[in-house]
Protein backbone atom coordinates (compact mmCIF):
# COMPACT_ATOMS: atom_id res chain seq x y z
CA UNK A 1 -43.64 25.18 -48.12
CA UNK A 2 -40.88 27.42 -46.91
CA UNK A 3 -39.72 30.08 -49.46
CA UNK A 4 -35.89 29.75 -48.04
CA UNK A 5 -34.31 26.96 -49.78
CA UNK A 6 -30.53 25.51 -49.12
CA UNK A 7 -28.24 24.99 -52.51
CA UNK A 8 -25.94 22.73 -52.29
CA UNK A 9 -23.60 22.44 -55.03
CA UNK A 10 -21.36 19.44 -56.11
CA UNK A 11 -20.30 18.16 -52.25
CA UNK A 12 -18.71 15.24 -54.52
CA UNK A 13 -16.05 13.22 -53.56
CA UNK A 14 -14.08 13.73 -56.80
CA UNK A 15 -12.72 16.89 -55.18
CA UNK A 16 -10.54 14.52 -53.11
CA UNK A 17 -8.68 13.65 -56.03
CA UNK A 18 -5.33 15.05 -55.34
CA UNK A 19 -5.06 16.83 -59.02
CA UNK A 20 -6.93 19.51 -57.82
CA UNK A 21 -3.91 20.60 -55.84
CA UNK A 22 -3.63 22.91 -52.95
CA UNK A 23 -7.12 23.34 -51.08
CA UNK A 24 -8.58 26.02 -48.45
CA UNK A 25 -11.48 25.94 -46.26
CA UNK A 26 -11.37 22.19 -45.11
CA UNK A 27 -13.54 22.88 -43.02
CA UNK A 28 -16.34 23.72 -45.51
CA UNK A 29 -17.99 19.90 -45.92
CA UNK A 30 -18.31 20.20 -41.77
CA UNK A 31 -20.10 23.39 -41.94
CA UNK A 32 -22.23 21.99 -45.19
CA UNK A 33 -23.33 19.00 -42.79
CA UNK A 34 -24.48 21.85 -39.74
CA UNK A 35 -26.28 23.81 -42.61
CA UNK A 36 -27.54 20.64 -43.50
CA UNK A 37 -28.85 19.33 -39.93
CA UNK A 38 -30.57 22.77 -39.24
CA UNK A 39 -32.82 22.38 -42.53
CA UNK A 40 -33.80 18.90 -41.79
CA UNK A 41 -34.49 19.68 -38.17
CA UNK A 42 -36.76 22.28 -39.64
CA UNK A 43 -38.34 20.17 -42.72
CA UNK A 44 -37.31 23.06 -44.54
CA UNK A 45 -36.48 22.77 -48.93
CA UNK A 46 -33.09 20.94 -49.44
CA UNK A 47 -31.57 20.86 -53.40
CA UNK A 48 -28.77 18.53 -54.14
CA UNK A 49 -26.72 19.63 -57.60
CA UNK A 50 -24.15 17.25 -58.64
CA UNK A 51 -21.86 17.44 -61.50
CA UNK A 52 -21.85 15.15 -64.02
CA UNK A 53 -18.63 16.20 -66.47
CA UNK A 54 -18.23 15.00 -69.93
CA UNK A 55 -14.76 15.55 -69.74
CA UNK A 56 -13.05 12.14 -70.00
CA UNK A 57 -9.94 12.65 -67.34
CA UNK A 58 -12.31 14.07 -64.82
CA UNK A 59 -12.76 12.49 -61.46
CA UNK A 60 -16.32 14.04 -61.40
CA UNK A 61 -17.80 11.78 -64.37
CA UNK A 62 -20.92 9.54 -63.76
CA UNK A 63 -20.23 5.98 -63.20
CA UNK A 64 -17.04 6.75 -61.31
CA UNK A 65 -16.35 6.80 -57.61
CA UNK A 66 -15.59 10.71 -58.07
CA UNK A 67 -18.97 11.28 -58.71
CA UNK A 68 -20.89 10.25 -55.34
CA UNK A 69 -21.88 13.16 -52.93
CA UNK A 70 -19.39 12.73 -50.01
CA UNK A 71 -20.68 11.50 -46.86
CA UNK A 72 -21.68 15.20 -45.59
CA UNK A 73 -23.82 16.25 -47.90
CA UNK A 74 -25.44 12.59 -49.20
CA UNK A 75 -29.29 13.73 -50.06
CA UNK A 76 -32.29 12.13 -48.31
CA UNK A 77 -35.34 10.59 -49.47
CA UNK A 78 -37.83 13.43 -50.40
CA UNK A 79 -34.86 15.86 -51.06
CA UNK A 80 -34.23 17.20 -54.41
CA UNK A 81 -31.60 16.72 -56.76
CA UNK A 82 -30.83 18.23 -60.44
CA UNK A 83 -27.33 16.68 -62.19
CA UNK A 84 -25.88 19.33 -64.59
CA UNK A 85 -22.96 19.23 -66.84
CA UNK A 86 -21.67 22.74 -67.16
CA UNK A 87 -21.06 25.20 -64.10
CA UNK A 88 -24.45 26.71 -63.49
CA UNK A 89 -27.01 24.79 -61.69
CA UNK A 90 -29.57 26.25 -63.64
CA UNK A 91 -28.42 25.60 -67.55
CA UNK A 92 -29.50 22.35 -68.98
CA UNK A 93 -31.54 21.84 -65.55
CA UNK A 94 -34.98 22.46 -64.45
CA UNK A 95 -34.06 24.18 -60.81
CA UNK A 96 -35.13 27.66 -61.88
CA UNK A 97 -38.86 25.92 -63.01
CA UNK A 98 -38.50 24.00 -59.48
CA UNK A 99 -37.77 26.64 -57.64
CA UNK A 100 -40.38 28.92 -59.05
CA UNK A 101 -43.40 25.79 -58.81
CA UNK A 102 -42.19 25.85 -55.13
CA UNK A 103 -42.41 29.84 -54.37
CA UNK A 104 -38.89 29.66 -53.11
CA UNK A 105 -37.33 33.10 -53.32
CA UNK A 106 -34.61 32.74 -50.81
CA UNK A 107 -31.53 30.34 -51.47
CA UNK A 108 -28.96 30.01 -49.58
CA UNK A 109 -26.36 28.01 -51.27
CA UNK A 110 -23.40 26.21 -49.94
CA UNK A 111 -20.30 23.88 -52.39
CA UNK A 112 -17.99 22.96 -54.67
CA UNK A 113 -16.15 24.40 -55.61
CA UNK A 114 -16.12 28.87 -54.82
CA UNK A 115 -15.43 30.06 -58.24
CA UNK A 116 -16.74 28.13 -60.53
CA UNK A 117 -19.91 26.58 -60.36
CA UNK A 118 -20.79 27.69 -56.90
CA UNK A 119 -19.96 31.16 -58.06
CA UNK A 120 -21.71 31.38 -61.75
CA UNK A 121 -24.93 29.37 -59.95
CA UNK A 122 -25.02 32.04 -57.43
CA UNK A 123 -24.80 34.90 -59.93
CA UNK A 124 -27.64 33.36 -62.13
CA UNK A 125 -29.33 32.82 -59.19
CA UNK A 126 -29.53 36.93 -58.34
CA UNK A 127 -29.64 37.32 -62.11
CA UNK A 128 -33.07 35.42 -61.80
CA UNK A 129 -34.27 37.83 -59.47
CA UNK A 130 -33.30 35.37 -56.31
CA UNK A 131 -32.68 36.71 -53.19
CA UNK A 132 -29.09 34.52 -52.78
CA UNK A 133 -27.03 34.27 -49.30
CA UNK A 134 -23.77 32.62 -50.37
CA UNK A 135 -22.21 31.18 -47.01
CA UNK A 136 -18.29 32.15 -46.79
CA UNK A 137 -17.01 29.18 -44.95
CA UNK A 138 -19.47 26.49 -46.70
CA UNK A 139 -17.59 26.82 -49.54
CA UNK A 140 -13.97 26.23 -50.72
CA UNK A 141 -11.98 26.00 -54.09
CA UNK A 142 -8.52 25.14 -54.77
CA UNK A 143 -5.52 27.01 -56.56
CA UNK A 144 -6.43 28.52 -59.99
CA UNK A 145 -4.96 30.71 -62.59
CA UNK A 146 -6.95 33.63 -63.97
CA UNK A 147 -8.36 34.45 -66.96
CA UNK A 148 -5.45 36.78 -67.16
CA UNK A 149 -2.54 34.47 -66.69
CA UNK A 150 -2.23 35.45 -62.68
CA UNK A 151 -1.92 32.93 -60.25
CA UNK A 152 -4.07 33.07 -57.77
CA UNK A 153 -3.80 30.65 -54.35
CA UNK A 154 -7.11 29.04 -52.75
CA UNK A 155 -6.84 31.05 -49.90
CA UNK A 156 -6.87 34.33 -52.09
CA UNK A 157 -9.61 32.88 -53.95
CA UNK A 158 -12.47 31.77 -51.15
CA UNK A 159 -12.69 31.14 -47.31
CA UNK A 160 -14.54 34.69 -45.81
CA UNK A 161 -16.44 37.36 -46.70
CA UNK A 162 -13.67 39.49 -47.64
CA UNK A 163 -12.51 36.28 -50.06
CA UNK A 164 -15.26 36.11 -51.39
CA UNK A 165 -15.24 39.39 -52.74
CA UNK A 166 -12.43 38.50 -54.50
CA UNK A 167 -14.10 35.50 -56.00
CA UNK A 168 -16.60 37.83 -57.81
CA UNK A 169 -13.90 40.75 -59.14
CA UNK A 170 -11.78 37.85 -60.52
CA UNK A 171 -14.84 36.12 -62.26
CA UNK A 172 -16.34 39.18 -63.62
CA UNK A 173 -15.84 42.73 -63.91
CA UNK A 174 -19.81 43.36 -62.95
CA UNK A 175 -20.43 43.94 -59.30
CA UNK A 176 -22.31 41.19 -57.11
CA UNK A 177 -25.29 41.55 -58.19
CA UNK A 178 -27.15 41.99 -54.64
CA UNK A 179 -25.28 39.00 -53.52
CA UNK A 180 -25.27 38.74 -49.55
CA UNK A 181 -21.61 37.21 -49.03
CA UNK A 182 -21.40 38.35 -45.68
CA UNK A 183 -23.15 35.50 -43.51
CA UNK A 184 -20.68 32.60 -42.18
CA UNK A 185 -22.25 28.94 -41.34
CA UNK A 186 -23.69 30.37 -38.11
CA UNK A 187 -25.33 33.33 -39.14
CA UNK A 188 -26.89 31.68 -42.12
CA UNK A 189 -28.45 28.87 -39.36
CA UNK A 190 -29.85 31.37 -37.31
CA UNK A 191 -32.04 32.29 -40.18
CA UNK A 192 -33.45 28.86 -40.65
């Protein structure tokens, strides 16, 4: 078993829904799938997280069509998958006991959406002493306002390295955490 894992983090089609609003990165679900070819070509650990909300207008509750993995990112038989219903992967899951049972110490993790669950999974993730590569065009968000009242646009939010960045000062006033942001779909599948 390889200890390099790939994270892949609500690639559900309830971010279609059009109340989300303005959207960057459309190209993120493309570069998911590449990510996603290079594993399998290599047998190496795929983890499928989907969101399963408990909020009753959300497009991302189970039993609705909002809920599915979109076609990019659908898992495959003998790949793993953990439903959660907050924004970390690893609260109310058992990835971190998964993860450890499997010696996987390297995750590179890919999703849906930049600064929220992608985002607080991939600073629990370094938290949990993980060495995490979060991939800056394999993940995209849509317009948000801050925790401070500022609006800030998708493409200030996520979409590059130097995005990215931004992601984590507007989350959090604690730095990264050891978090390598810098590696873009085709750096991270050169390390497969």
């Amino acid at each position: 078993m390889s200890n390099k894992a790939l994270l892949i983090i609500d690639v559900q089609k309830g971010f279609d829904d059009p109340t989300w609003g303005n959207r960057n990165n459309l190209h993120a679900e493309s570069n998911i799938a590449l990510l996603l070819l290079a594993w399998r070509n290599k047998h190496l650990p795929i983890i499928h997280i989907q969101h399963c909300s408990v909020e009753p207008d959300s497009p991302l509750r189970p039993n609705q069509t909002g809920n599915e993995f979109k076609d990019e990112a659908l898992p495959m038989a003998g790949e793993k998958q953990f439903t959660k219903t907050v924004n970390s992967a690893f609260i109310g899951t058992k990835l971190e006991q998964y993860l450890r049972d499997k010696i996987i110490i390297d995750l590179v993790i890919v999703g849906l959406t930049t600064d929220h669950c992608v985002s607080t999974s991939t600073r629990m993730a370094g938290n949990l002493g993980f060495n995490v590569t979060l991939v800056s065009d394999a993940t995209a968000t849509f317009d948000r306002t801050g925790h401070d009242g500022v609006e800030y646009s998708a493409e200030d939010i996520g979409g590059g390295p130097q995005k990215l960045d931004k992601v984590l000062s507007y989350m959090s006033d604690s730095p990264d955490g050891g978090i390598d942001n810098g590696k873009n779909q085709k750096e991270a599948q050169s390390t497969v």
